[in-house]
C-alpha atoms as a PDB file:
ATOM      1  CA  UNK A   1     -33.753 179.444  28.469  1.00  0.00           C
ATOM      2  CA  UNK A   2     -31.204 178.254  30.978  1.00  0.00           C
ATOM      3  CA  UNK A   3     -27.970 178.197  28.101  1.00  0.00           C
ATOM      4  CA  UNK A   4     -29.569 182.136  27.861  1.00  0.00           C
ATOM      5  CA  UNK A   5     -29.107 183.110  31.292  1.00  0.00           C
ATOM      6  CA  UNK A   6     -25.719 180.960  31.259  1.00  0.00           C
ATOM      7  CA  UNK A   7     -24.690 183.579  28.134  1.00  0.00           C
ATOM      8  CA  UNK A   8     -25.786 186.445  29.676  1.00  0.00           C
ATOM      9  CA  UNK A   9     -23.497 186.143  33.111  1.00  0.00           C
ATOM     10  CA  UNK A  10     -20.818 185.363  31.165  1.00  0.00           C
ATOM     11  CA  UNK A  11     -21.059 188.226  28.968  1.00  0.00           C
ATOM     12  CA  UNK A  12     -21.332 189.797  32.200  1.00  0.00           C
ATOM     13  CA  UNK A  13     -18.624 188.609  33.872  1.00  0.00           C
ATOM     14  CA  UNK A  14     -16.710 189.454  30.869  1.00  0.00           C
ATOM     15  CA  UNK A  15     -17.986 192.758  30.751  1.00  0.00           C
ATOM     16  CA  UNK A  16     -16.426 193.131  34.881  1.00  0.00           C
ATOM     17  CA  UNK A  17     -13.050 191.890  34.303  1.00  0.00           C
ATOM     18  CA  UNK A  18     -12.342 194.011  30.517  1.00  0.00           C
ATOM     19  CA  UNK A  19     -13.239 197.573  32.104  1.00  0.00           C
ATOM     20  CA  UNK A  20     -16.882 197.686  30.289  1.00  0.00           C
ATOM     21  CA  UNK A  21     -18.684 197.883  33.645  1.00  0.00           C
ATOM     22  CA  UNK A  22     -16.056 200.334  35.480  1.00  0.00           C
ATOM     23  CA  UNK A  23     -15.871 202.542  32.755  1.00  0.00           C
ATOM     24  CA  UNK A  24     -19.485 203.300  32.996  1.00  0.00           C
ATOM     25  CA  UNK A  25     -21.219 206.571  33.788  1.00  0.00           C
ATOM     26  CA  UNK A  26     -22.153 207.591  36.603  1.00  0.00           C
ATOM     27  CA  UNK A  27     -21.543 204.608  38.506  1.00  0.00           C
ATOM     28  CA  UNK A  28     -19.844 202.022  37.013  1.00  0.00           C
ATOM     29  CA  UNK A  29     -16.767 201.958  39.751  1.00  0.00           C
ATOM     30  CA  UNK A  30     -19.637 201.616  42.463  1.00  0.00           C
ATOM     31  CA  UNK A  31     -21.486 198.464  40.264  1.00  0.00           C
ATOM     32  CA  UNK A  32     -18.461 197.289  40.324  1.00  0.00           C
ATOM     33  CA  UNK A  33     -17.095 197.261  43.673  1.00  0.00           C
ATOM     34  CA  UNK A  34     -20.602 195.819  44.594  1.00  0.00           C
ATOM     35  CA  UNK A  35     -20.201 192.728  42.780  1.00  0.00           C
ATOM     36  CA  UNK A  36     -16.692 192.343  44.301  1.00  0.00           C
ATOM     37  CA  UNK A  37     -18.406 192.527  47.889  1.00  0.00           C
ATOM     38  CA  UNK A  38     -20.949 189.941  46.928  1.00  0.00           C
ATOM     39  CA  UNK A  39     -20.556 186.556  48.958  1.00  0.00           C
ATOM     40  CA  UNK A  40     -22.691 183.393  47.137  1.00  0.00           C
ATOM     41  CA  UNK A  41     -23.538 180.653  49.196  1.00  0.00           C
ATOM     42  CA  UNK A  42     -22.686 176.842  48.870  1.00  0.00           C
ATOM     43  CA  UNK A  43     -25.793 176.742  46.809  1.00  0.00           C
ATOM     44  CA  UNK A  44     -25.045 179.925  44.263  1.00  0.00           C
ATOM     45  CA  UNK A  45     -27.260 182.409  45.959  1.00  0.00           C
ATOM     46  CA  UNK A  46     -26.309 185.683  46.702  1.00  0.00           C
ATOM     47  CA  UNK A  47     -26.467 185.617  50.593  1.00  0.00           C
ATOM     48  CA  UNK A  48     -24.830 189.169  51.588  1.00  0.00           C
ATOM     49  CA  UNK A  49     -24.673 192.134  48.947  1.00  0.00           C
ATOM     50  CA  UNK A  50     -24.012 195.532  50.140  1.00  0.00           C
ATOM     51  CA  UNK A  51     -24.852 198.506  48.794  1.00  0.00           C
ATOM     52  CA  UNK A  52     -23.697 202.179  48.818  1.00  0.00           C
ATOM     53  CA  UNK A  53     -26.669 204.901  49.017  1.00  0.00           C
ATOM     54  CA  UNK A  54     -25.784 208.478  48.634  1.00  0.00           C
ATOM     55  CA  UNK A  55     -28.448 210.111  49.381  1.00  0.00           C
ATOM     56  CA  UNK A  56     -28.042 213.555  50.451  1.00  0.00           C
ATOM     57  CA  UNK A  57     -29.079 214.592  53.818  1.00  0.00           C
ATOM     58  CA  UNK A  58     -30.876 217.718  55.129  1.00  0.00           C
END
């Protein structure tokens, strides 16, 4: 299971850097941006992730 989840980010880390991700619709450029602003901690967690929400108002 874990040499799984080690394939998988890789695949998706590969998938960030070649354009796969970005070039998604709708919101690929936003996916990515967000996993640019995500800070891991000494101890790999993902400590402080924002998000975007466009939500529109009344």
């Amino acid at each position: 299971m874990k040499n799984s989840i080690l394939e998988n980010a890789r695949d998706f880390c590969q998938k960030l850097k070649d354009g796969t991700v970005e070039n998604q619709l709708p919101d690929g450029s936003e996916i990515l941006s967000s996993m640019n602003r995500a800070t891991i901690d000494e101890n790999g967690h993902i400590v402080d992730r924002l998000t975007n929400a466009f939500i529109p108002s009344q």
